[in-house]
Protein backbone atom coordinates (compact mmCIF):
# COMPACT_ATOMS: atom_id res chain seq x y z
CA UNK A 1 0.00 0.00 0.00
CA UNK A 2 1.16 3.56 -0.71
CA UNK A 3 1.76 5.98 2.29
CA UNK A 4 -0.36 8.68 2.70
CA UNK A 5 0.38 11.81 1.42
CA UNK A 6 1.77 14.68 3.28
CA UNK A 7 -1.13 17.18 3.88
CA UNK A 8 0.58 19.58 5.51
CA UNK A 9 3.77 19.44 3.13
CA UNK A 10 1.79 19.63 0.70
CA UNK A 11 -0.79 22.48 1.68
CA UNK A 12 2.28 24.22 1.85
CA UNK A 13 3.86 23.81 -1.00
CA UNK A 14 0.35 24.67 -3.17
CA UNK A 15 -0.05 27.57 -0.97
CA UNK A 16 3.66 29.39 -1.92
CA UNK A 17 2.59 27.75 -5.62
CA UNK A 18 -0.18 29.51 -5.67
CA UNK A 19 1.01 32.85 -4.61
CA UNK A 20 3.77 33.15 -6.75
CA UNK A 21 3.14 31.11 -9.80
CA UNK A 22 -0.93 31.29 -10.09
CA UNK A 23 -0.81 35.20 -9.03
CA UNK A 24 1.89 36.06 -11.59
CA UNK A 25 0.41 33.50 -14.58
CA UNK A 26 -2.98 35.57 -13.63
CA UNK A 27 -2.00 38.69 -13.42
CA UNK A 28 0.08 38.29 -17.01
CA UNK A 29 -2.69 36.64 -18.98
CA UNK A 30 -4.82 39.28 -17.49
CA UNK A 31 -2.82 42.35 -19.14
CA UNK A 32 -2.21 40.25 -22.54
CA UNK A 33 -6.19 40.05 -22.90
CA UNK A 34 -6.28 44.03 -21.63
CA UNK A 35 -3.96 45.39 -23.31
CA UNK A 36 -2.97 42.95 -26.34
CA UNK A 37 -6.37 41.17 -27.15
CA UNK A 38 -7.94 45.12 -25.88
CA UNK A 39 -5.70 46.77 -28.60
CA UNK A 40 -6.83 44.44 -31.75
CA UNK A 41 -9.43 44.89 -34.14
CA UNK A 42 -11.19 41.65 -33.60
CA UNK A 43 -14.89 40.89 -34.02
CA UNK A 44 -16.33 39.43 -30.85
CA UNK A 45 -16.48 35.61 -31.62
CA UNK A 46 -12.71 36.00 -32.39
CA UNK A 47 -11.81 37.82 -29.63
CA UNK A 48 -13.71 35.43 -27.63
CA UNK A 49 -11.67 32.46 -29.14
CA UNK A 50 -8.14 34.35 -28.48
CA UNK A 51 -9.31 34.59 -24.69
CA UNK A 52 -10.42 30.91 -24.36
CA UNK A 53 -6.91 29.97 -26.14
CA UNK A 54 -4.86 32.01 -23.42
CA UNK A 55 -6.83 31.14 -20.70
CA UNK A 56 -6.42 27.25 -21.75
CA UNK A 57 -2.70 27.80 -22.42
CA UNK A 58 -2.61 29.56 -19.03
CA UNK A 59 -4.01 26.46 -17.51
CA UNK A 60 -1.80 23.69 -18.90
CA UNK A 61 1.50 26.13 -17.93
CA UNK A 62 0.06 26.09 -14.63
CA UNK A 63 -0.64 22.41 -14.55
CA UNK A 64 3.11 21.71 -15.74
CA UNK A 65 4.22 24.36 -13.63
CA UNK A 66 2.91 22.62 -10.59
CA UNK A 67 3.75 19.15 -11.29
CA UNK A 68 7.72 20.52 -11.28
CA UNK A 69 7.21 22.15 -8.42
CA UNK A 70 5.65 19.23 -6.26
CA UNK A 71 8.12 17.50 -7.30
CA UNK A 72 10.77 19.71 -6.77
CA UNK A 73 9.63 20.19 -3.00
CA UNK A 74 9.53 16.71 -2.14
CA UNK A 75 5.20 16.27 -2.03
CA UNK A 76 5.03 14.31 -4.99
């Protein structure tokens, strides 16, 4: 049987992930769509595609971005 994993090691380590990684990721994507996606001539459907795509992309960073760090702290 697998040992149990280490809450608290782990609530840690997704805690300082989250407010350095998530906050910066969010806080870039979020001035790409202002200003960047803001600053385009694009109809509405496309503009809504363009935001889905960066917010995806944004997502699977993140996911990668955690999985290195879990592992790089020890939690996973």
């Amino acid at each position: 049987a697998a040992a149990p994993a280490p809450v608290l090691d782990t609530a840690m380590a997704w805690g300082w992930f989250m407010g350095l990684s998530s906050n910066a990721r969010y806080q870039a994507v979020a001035g790409v769509e202002e200003r960047a996606l803001g600053a385009l001539p694009l109809p509405a459907p496309a503009r809504a595609v363009a935001t889905f795509l960066l917010r995806f992309s944004n997502t699977y960073v993140g996911t990668m971005n955690w999985m290195w760090w879990a592992r790089k702290v020890g939690v996973q």
